[in-house]
Every structure is written in structure tokens, then in C-alpha cells.
Protein backbone atom coordinates (compact mmCIF):
# COMPACT_ATOMS: atom_id res chain seq x y z
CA UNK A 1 -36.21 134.06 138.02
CA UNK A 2 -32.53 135.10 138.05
CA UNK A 3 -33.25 137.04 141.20
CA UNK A 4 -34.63 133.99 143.26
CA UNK A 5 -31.38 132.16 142.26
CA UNK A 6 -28.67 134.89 143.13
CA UNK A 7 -30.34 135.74 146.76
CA UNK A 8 -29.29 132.16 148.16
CA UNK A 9 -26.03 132.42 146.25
CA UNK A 10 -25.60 135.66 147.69
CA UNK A 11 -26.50 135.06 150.97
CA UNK A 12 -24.53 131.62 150.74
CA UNK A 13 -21.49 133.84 150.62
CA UNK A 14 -22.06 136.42 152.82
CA UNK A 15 -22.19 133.53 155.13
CA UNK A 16 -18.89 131.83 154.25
CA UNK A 17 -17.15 135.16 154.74
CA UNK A 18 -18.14 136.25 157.70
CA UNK A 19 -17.39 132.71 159.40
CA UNK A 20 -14.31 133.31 161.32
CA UNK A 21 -11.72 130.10 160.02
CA UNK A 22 -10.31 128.07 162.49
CA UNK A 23 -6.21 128.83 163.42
CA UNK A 24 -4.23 125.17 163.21
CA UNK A 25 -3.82 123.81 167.29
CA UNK A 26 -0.75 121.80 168.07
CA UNK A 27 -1.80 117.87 166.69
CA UNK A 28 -0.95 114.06 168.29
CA UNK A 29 1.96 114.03 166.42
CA UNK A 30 3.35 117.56 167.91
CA UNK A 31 2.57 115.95 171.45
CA UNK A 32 4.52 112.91 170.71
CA UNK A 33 7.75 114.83 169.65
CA UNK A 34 7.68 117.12 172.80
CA UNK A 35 7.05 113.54 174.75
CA UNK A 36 10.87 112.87 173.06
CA UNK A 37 11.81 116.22 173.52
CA UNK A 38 11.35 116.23 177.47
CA UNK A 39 13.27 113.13 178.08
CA UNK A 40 16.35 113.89 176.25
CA UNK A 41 16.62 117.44 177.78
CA UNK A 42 16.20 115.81 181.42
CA UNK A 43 18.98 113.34 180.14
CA UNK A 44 17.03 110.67 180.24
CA UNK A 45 17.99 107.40 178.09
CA UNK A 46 15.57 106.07 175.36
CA UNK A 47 17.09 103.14 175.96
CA UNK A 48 15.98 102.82 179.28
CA UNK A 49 12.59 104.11 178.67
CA UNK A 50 10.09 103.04 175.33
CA UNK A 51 7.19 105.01 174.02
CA UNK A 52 4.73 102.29 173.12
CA UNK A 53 1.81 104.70 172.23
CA UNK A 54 1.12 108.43 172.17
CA UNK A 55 -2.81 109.28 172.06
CA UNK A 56 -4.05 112.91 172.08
CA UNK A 57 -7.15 112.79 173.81
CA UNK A 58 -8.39 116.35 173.93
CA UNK A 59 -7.67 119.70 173.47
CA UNK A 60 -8.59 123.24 175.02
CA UNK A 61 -7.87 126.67 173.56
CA UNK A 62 -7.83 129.83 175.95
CA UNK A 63 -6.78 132.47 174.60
CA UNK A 64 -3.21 132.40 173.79
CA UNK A 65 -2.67 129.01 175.58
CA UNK A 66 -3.23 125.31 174.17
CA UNK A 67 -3.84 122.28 176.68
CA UNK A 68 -3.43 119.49 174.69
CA UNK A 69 -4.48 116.60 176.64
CA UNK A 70 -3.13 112.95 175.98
CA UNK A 71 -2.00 109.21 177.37
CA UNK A 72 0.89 107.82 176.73
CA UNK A 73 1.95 104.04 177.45
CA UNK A 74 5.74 103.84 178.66
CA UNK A 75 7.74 100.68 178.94
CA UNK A 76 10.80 100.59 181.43
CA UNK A 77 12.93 98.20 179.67
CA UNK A 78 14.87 97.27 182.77
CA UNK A 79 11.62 95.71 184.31
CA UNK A 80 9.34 95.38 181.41
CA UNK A 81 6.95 97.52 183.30
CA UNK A 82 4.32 99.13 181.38
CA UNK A 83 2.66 102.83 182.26
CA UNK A 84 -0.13 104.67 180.88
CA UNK A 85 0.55 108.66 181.98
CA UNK A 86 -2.14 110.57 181.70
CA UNK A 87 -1.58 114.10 181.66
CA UNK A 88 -1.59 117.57 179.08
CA UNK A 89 1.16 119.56 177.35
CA UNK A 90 0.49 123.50 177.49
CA UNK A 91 1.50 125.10 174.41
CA UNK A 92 2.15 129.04 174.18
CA UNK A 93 1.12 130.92 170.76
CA UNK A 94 3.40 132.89 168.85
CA UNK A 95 3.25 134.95 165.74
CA UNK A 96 5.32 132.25 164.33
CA UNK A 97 3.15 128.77 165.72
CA UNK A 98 2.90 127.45 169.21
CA UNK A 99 6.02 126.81 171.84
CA UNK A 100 5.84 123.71 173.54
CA UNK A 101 6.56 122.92 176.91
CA UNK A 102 10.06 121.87 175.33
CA UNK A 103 10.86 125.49 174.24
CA UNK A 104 10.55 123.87 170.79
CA UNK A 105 8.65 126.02 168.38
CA UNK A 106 5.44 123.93 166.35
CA UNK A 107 4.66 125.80 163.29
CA UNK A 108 1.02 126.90 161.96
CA UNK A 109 -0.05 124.67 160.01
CA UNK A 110 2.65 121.93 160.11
């Protein structure tokens, strides 16, 4: 009777090891800073330009390369005008996390 109960068990965790885990991708909220990040390197004024929302919409891995995909509503505060951009941030890996289009490095797991 023992046997019948340690072959799933067994074979439960023979399965759980050899599953490969998933490395950490760069998240919504990593897109959003390199959003900020972009417009104060090209000197652009946050005070001329409002992130109203930040959305990651998808994401594709290839190899060492990340395309994370998102749309992003803008408001021009000199006319009020309101954007959606809808466009994807590629990310480079590293041993140390992933370098954003910003040259910012995201860590693993952060």
C-alpha cells in the first residue's frame, strides 16, 4: 500500500523538477518609468506633457530581447489634447536584469 502512495509522490516531483521556472520579464510598472525616463533625457518638460495612463498590453520574449508592448494616454497641457500611443519598449537581458531602451538597468525580480 505504501508503494501505490510514493509512485505519484514520486513522480509528482520528478515533474516539478524538471519544469524549467520562468525568469522575471520587465512588468507595467518598468514600462511606465522608462515612459519618464525617455522624456526627461530628450529634455522634454513634464509640465508640458501628462501621463494619464500607462497599460502594458503584451509581451514577447526572444531570446535575449523583451518587447514589451503597451498604450499610453498623453495629455498636452498647452491644448488639453489627449493621445493614446501605441507602441513597445525593447528591453536587452543582462546577467544583472534587463536594460531598457533608457539605458536604465530593471533588475530580476524587482
Amino acid at each position: 500500500m505504501r508503494k501505490l502512495v510514493l509512485l505519484p509522490t514520486i513522480a509528482l516531483l520528478l515533474f516539478v523538477a524538471c519544469q524549467k521556472a520562468e525568469e522575471p520579464v520587465p512588468t507595467e510598472k518598468d514600462g511606465e518609468q522608462v515612459w519618464h525616463n525617455l522624456f526627461s533625457q530628450n529634455g522634454a518638460d513634464h509640465r508640458r506633457i501628462e501621463l494619464i495612463s500607462f497599460k502594458k498590453v503584451n509581451g514577447h520574449r526572444d531570446q535575449d530581447h523583451y518587447l514589451l508592448y503597451f498604450e499610453a494616454q498623453q495629455r498636452w497641457l498647452a491644448t488639453g489634447t489627449v493621445e493614446t500611443k501605441k507602441s513597445y519598449y525593447d528591453f536587452r537581458k543582462t546577467e544583472k536584469g534587463w536594460i531598457g531602451p533608457d539605458e536604465q538597468l530593471y533588475e530580476l525580480g524587482k
